[in-house]
Protein backbone atom coordinates (compact mmCIF):
# COMPACT_ATOMS: atom_id res chain seq x y z
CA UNK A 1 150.63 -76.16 -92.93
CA UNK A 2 151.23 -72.71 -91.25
CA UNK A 3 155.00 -71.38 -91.99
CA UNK A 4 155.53 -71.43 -88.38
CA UNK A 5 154.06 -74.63 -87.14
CA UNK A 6 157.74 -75.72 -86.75
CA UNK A 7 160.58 -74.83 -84.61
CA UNK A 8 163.97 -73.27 -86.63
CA UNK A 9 166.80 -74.82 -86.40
CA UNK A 10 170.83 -74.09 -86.43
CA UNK A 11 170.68 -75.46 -89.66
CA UNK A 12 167.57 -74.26 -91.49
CA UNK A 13 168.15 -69.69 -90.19
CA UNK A 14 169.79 -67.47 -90.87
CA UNK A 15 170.25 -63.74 -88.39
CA UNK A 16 170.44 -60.07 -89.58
CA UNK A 17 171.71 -57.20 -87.41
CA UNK A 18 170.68 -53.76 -89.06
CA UNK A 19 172.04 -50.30 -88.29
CA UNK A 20 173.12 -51.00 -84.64
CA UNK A 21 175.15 -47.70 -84.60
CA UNK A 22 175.64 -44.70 -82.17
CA UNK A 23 173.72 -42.25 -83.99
CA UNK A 24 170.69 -44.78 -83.75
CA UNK A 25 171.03 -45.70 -80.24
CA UNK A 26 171.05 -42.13 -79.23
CA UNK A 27 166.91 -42.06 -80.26
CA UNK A 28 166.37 -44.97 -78.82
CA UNK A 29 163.49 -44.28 -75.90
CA UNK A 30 161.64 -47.64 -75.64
CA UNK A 31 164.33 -49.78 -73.44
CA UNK A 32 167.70 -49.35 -70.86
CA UNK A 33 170.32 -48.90 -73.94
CA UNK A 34 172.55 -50.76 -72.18
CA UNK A 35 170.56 -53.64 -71.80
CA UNK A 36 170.09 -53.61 -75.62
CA UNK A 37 173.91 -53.52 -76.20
CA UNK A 38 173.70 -56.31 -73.64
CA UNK A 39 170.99 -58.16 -75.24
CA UNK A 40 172.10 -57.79 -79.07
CA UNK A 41 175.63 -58.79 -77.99
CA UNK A 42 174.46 -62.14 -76.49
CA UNK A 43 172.30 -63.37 -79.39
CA UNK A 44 175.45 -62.70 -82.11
CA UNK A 45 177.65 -64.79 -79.79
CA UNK A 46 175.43 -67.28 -79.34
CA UNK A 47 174.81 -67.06 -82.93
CA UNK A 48 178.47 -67.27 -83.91
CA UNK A 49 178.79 -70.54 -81.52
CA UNK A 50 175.99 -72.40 -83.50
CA UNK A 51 177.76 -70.68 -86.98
CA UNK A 52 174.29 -69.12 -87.96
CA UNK A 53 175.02 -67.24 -91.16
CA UNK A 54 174.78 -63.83 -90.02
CA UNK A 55 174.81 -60.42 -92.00
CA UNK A 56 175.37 -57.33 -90.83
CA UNK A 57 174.52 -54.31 -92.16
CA UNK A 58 174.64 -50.19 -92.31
CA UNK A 59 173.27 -47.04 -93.31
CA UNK A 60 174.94 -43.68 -93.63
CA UNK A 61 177.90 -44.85 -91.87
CA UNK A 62 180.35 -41.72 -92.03
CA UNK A 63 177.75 -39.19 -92.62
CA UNK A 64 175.43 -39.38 -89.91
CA UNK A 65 175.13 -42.95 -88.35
CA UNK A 66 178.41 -43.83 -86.95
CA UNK A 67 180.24 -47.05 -87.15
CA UNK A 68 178.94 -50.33 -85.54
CA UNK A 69 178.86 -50.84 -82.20
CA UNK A 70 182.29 -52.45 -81.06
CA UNK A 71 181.06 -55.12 -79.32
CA UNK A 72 179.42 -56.13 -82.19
CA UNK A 73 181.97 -55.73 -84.58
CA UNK A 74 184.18 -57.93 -82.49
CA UNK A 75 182.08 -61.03 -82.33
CA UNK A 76 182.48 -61.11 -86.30
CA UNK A 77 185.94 -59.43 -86.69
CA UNK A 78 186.35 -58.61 -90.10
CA UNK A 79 182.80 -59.56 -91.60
CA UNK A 80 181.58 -57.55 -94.44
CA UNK A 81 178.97 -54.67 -92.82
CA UNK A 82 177.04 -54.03 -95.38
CA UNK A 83 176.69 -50.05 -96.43
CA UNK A 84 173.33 -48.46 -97.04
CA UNK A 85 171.60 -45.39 -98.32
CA UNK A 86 168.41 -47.06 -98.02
CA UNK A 87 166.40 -47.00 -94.52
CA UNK A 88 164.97 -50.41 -95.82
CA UNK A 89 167.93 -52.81 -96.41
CA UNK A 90 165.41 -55.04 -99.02
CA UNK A 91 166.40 -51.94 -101.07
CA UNK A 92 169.77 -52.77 -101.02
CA UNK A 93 170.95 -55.65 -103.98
CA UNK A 94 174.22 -56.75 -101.90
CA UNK A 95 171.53 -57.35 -98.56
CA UNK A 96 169.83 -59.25 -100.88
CA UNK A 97 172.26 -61.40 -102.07
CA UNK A 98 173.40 -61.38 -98.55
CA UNK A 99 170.23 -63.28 -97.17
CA UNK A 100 169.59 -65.40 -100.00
CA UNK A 101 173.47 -66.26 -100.48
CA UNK A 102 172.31 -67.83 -96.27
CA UNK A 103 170.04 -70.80 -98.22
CA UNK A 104 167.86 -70.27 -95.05
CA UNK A 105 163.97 -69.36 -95.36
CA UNK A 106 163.73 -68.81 -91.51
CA UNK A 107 165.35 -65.36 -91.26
CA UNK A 108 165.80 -63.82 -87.74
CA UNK A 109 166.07 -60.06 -87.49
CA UNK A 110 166.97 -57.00 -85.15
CA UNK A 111 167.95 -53.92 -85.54
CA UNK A 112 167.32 -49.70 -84.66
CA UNK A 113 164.90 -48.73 -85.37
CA UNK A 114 162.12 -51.18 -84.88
CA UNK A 115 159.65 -48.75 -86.51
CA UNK A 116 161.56 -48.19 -89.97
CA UNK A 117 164.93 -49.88 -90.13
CA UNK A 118 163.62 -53.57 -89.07
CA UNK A 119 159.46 -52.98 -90.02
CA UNK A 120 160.64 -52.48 -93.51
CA UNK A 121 162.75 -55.17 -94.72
CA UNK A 122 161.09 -57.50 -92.57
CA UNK A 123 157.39 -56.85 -94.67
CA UNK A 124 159.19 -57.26 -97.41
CA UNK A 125 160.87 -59.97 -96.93
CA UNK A 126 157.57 -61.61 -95.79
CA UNK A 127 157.02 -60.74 -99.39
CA UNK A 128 159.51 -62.53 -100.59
CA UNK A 129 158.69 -65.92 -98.94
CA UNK A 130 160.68 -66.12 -95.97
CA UNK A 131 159.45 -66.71 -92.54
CA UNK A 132 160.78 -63.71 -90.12
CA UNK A 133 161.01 -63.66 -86.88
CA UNK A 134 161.65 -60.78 -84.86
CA UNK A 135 163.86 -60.28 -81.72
CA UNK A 136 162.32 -57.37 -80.17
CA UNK A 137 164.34 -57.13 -76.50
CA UNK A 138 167.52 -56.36 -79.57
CA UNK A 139 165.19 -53.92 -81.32
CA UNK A 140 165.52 -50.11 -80.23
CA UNK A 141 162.78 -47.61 -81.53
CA UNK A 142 162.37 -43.65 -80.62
CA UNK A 143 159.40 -44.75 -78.38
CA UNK A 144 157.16 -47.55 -76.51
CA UNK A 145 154.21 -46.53 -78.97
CA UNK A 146 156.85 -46.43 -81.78
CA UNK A 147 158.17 -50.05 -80.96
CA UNK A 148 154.96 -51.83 -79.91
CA UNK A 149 152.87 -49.99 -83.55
CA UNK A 150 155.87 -51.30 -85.56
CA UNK A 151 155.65 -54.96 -83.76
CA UNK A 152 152.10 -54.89 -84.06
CA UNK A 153 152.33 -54.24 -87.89
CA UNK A 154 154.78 -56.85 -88.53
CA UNK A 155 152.76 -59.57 -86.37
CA UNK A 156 149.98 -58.48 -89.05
CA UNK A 157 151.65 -58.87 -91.83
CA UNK A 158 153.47 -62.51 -90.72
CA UNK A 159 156.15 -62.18 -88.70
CA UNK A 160 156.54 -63.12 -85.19
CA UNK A 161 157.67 -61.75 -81.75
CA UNK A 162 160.73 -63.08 -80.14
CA UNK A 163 162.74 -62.31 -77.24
CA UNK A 164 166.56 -62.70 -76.61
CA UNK A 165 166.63 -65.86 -74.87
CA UNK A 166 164.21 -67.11 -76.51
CA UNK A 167 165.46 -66.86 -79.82
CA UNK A 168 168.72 -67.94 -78.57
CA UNK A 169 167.36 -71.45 -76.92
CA UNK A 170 165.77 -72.58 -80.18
CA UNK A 171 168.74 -73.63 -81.70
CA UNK A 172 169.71 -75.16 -78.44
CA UNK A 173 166.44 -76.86 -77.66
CA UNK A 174 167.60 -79.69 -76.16
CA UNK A 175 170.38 -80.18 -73.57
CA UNK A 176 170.66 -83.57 -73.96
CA UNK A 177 173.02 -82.04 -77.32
CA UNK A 178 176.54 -81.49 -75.89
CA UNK A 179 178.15 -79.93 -78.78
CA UNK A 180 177.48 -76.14 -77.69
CA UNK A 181 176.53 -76.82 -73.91
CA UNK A 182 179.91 -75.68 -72.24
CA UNK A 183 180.01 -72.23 -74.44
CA UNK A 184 176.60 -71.70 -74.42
CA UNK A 185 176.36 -71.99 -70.32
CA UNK A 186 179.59 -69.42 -70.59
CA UNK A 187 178.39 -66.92 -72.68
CA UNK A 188 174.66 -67.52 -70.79
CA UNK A 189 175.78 -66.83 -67.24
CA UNK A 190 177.50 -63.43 -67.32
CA UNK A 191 174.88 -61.59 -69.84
CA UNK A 192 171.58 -63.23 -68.95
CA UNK A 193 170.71 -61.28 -65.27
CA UNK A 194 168.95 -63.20 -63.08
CA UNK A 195 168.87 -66.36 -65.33
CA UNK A 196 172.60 -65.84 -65.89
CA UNK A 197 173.06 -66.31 -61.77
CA UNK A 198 170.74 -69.36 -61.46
CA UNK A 199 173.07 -70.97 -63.90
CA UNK A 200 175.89 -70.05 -61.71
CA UNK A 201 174.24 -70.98 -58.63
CA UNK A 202 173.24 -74.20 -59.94
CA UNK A 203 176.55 -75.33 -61.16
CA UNK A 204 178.70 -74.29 -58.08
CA UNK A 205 176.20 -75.17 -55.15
CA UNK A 206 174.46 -78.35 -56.83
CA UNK A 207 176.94 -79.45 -59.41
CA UNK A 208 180.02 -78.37 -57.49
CA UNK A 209 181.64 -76.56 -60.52
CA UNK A 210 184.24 -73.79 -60.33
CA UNK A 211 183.14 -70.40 -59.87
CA UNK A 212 183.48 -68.15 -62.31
CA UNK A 213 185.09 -65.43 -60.63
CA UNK A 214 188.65 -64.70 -61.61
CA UNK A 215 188.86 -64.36 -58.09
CA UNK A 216 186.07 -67.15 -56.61
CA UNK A 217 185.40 -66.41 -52.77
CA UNK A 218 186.63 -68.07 -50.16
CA UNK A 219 184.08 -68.91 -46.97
CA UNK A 220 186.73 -69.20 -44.10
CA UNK A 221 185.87 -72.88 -41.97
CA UNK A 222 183.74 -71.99 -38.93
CA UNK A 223 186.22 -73.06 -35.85
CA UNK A 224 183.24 -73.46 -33.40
């Protein structure tokens, strides 16, 4: 049967971040940047609420990258980040042992940029026997020929294309499950645009939940 006749699960993947660092967002010409910090920040929450094993990692930190994003950093305060010389982390032994220390086969993976940084590892790690899948709205490369040639080669060589939400839903899948419903629809409404509102417009109008706002408005009672 095809690797990817089957839907992942929380309990079967396993999530790398790779080199999301100033340095590397600076060259990043294929999306808004801040919808990338946006993006990359919502799938490690949501990844954190379903505890995906998730390893970060680094390259050329203090010499020319620049540390990790903050907002990533503080979704897994205090993980290990993983140091690298290496543009392709499969070089690295500890990323190694990082991903197979996970026990997961299904391997989800973003990072800048798409066309070294996550085309790299990812072939390799093909290699390797696990199934890799992609998140390209959390992938930044230096352009849109850049980012859709490096997609286009990792399609080719096994992986597959993913997008944010997406990628995020899978382990959800069904809402029926109530275990991650509340913290998923709270970390879904303020990050996810226009999806993010329907969610708010559904539970406050239909539902009759509290607004979100710290302030929520007030309609003053027509007196006519």
């Amino acid at each position: 049967m095809n690797q990817y006749n089957k839907l992942y699960t929380a309990q079967d993947s396993a999530i790398a971040f790779i080199d999301h660092q100033p340095q590397m967002l600076f060259g990043v010409a294929n999306m808004d940047r801040a919808s990338l910090i946006n993006n990359v920040t919502l799938l490690a929450k949501v990844a954190k609420e379903y505890k995906i094993p998730t390893v970060l990692s680094s390259v050329e930190t203090e010499s020319f990258s620049g540390y990790v994003w903050p907002q990533l950093l503080d979704v897994f305060p205090g993980q290990n980040v993983i140091e690298r010389t290496s543009m392709n982390s499969w070089d690295s032994m500890e990323f190694r042992k990082a991903i197979e220390a996970t026990g997961r086969k299904n391997i989800i993976i973003c990072g800048l940029w798409t066309e070294v940084c996550v085309t790299w590892p990812t072939i390799e790690m093909l290699g390797a026997g696990y199934n890799v899948y992609v998140v390209e709205d959390c992938c930044g490369a230096t352009s849109v020929a850049a980012h859709e040639a490096a997609l286009s080669r990792m399609v080719q060589a096994g992986a597959v294309r993913m997008t944010t939400i997406q990628a995020l839903l899978e382990w959800q899948r069904d809402w029926a499950k109530r275990e991650h419903y509340d913290a998923l629809m709270k970390l879904l409404r303020p990050q996810t645009g226009a999806y993010g509102v329907g969610v708010e417009y559904a539970y406050t109008m239909v539902h009759h939940a509290p607004q979100t706002a710290q302030k929520p408005q007030i309609v003053p009672k027509s007196t006519h």
